[in-house]
Protein backbone atom coordinates (compact mmCIF):
# COMPACT_ATOMS: atom_id res chain seq x y z
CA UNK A 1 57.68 17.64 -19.40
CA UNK A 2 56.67 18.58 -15.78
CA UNK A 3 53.54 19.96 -17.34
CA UNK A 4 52.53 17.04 -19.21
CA UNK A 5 53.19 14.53 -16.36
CA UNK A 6 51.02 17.04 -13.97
CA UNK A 7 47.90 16.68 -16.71
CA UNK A 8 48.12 12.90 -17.03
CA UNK A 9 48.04 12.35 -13.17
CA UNK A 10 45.36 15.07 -13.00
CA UNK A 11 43.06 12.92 -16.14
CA UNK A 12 44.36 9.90 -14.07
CA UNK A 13 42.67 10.86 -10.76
CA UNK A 14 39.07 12.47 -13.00
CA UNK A 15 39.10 8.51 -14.49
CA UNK A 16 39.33 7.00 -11.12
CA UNK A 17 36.89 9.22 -9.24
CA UNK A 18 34.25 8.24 -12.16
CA UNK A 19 34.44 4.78 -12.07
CA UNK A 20 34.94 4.42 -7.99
CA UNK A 21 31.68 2.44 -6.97
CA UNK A 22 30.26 3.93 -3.33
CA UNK A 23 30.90 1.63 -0.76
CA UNK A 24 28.00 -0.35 0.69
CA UNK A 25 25.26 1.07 3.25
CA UNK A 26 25.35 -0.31 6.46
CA UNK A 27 22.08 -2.66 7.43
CA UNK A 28 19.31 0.24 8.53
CA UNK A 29 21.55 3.36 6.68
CA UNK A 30 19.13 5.32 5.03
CA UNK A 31 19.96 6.91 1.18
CA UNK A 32 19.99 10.43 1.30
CA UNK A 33 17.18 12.63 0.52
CA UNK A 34 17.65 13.72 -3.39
CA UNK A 35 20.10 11.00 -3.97
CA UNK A 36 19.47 10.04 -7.55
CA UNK A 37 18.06 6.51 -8.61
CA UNK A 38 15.69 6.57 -5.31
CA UNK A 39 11.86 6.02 -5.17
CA UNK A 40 11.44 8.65 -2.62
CA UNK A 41 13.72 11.39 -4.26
CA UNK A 42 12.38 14.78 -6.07
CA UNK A 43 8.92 15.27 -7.33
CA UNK A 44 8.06 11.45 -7.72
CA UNK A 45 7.74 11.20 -3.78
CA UNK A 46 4.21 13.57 -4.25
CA UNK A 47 3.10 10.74 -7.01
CA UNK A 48 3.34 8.42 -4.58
CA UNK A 49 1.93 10.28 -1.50
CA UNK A 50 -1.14 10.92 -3.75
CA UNK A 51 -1.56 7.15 -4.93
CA UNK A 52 -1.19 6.48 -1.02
CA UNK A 53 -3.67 8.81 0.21
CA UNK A 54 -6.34 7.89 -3.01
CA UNK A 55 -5.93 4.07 -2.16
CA UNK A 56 -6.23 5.25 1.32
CA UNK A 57 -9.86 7.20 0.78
CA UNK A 58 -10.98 4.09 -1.33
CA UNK A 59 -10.94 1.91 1.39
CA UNK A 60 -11.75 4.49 4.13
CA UNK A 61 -14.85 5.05 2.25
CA UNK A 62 -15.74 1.57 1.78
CA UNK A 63 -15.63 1.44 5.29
CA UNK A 64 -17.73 4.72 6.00
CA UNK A 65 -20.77 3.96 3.63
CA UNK A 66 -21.11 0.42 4.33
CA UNK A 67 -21.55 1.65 8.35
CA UNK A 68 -23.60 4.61 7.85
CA UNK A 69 -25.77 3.80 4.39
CA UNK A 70 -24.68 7.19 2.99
CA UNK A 71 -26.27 5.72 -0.51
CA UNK A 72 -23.45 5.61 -3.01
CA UNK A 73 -22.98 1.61 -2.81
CA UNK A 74 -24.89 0.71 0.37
CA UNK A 75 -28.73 2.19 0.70
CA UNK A 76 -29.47 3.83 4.38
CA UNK A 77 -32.02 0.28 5.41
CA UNK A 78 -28.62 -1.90 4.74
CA UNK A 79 -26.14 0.23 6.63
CA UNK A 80 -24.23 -2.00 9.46
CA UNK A 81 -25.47 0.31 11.82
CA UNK A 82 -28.62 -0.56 10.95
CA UNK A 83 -28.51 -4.07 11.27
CA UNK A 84 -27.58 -5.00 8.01
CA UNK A 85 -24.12 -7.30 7.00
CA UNK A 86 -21.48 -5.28 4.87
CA UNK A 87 -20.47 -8.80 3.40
CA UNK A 88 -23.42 -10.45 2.26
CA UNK A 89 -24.16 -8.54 -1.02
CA UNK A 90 -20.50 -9.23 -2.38
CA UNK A 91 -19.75 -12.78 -0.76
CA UNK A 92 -23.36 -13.99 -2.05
CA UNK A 93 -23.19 -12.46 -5.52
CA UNK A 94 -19.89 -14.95 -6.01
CA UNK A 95 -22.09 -17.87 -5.60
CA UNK A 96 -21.87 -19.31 -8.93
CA UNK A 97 -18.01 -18.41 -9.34
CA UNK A 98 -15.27 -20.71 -8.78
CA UNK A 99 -14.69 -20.81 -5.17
CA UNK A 100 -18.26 -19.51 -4.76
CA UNK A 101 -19.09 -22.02 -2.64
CA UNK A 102 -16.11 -21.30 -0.50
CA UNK A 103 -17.26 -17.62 0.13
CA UNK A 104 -20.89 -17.48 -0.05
CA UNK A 105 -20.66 -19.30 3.20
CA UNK A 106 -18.91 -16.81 4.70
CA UNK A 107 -21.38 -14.21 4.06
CA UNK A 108 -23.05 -12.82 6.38
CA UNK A 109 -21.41 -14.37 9.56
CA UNK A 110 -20.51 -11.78 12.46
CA UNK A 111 -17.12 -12.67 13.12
CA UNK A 112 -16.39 -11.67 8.86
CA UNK A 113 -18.20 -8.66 9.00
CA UNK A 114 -15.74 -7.56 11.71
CA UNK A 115 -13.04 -8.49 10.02
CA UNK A 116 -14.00 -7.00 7.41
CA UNK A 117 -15.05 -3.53 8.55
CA UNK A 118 -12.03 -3.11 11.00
CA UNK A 119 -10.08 -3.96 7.64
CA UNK A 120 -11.12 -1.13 5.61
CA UNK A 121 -10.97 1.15 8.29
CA UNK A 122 -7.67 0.61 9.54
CA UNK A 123 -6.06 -0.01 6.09
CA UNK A 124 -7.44 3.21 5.04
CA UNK A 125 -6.61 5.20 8.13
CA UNK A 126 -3.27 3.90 7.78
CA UNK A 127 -2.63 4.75 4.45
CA UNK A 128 -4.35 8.24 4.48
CA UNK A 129 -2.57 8.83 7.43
CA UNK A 130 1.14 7.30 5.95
CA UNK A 131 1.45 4.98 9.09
CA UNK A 132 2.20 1.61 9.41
CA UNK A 133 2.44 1.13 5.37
CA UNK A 134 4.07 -2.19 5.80
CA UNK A 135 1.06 -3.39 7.35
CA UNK A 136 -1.26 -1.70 5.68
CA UNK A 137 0.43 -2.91 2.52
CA UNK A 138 0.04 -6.57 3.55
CA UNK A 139 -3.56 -6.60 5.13
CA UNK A 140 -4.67 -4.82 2.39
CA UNK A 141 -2.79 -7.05 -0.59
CA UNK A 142 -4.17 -10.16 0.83
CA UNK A 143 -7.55 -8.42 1.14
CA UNK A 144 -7.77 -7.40 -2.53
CA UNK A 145 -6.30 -10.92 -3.44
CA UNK A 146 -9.29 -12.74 -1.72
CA UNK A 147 -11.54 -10.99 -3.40
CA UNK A 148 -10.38 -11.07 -6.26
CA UNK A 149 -10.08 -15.39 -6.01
CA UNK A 150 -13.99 -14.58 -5.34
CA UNK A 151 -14.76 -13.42 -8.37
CA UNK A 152 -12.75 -16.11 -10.73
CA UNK A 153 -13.32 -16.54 -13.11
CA UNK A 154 -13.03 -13.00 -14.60
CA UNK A 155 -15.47 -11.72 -17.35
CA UNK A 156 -13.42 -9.10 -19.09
CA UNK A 157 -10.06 -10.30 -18.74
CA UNK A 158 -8.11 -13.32 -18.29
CA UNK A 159 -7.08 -12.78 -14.87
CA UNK A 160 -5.65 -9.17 -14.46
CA UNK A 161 -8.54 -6.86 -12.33
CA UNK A 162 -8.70 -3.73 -10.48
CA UNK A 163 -8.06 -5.67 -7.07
CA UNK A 164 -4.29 -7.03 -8.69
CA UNK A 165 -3.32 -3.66 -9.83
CA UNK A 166 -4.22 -2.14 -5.94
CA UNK A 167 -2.27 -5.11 -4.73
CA UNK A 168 0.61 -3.95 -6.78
CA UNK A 169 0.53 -0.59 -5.86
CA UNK A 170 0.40 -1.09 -1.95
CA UNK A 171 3.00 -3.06 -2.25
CA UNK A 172 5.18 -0.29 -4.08
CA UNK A 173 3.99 3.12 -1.82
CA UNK A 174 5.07 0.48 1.34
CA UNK A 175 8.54 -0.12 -0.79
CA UNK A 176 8.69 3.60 -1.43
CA UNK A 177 8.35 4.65 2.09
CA UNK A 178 5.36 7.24 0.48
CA UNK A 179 4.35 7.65 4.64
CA UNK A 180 7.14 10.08 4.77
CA UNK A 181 5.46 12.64 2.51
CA UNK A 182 2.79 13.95 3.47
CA UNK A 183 1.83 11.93 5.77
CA UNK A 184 3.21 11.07 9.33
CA UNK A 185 5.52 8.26 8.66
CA UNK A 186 8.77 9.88 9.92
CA UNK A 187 6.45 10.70 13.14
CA UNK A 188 5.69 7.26 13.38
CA UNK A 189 8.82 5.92 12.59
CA UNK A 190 10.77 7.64 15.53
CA UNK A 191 8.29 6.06 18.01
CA UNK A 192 9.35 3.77 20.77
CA UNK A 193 6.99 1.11 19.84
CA UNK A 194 8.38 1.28 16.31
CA UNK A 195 11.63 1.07 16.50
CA UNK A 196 11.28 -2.06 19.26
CA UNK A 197 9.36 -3.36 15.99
CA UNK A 198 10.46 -2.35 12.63
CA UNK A 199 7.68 -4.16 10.77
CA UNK A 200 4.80 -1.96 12.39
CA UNK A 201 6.43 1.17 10.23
């Protein structure tokens, strides 16, 4: 009899330790490293790094031809260094698109170029890098989203392009924390600066 009540209490506590539901993390706790069910956990964290540091090199790139004419998309005589306005070719080439009218007047002006250029290059240094994502993720959502308004309406699909799917994903490696691996985000994070303002991580 003592037996049997000993293995029902022992089943008893085995049922309640698999259905007790962890208590709630504080506001700022951080879920352990390798705790299952998290975007940052086990071999998924280096998919993300890589997305971060490829989205990263596509607009760092941008950035680099359109200043030095290195001839991929921008020939040497139109480089921004040599006088020439990494904005026009796109913003004029929407002319006859929907808000064409809206952007083609843009092109060409100083104060967009700027914009622009200092864009690209700190969006992609921030993303090759893995610091300030959350930034990085918004500048760089809203700057994919404007262009793609520019080029509505679409040609080979409805309404889903290249520029919503980056969106997407910038918004996911900032969600995932992706700065951490391989990249300096934990650096960053630890900062004074930082941790006086969260949203700069």
């Amino acid at each position: 009899m003592a037996v049997t009540e000993g293995r029902n209490q022992r089943n008893h506590r085995l049922h309640e330790a698999a259905f007790t539901v962890p208590a709630p993390r504080a506001h700022g706790e951080t879920v352990p490293a390798g705790a299952a069910g998290t975007a940052g956990a086990g071999p998924v964290r280096y998919v993300w790094a890589a997305a971060r540091v490829a989205i990263g090199w596509v607009f760092l790139w941008a950035f680099l031809d359109k200043t030095f004419g290195w001839g991929f998309a921008t020939p040497a005589e139109k480089a921004w260094i040599n006088g020439g306005s990494p904005t026009t070719g796109f913003l004029k080439g929407t002319a006859d698109h929907t808000f064409g009218g809206v952007f083609a007047a843009l092109a060409g002006q100083t104060w967009v170029d700027w914009l622009f250029m200092i864009g690209l290059a700190g969006i992609g240094t921030a993303l090759v890098l893995g610091v300030g994502m959350r930034v990085a993720a918004a500048t760089g959502a809203l700057l994919l989203v404007m262009m793609w308004a520019a080029e509505l309406p679409l040609t080979t699909n409805p309404f889903m392009d290249d520029h919503i799917v980056y969106a997407i994903v910038l918004i996911g490696l900032a969600m995932a924390g992706a700065g951490d691996t391989l990249g300096l985000g934990r650096a960053w994070a630890a900062t004074p600066l930082v941790r006086r303002l969260p949203i700069l991580k």
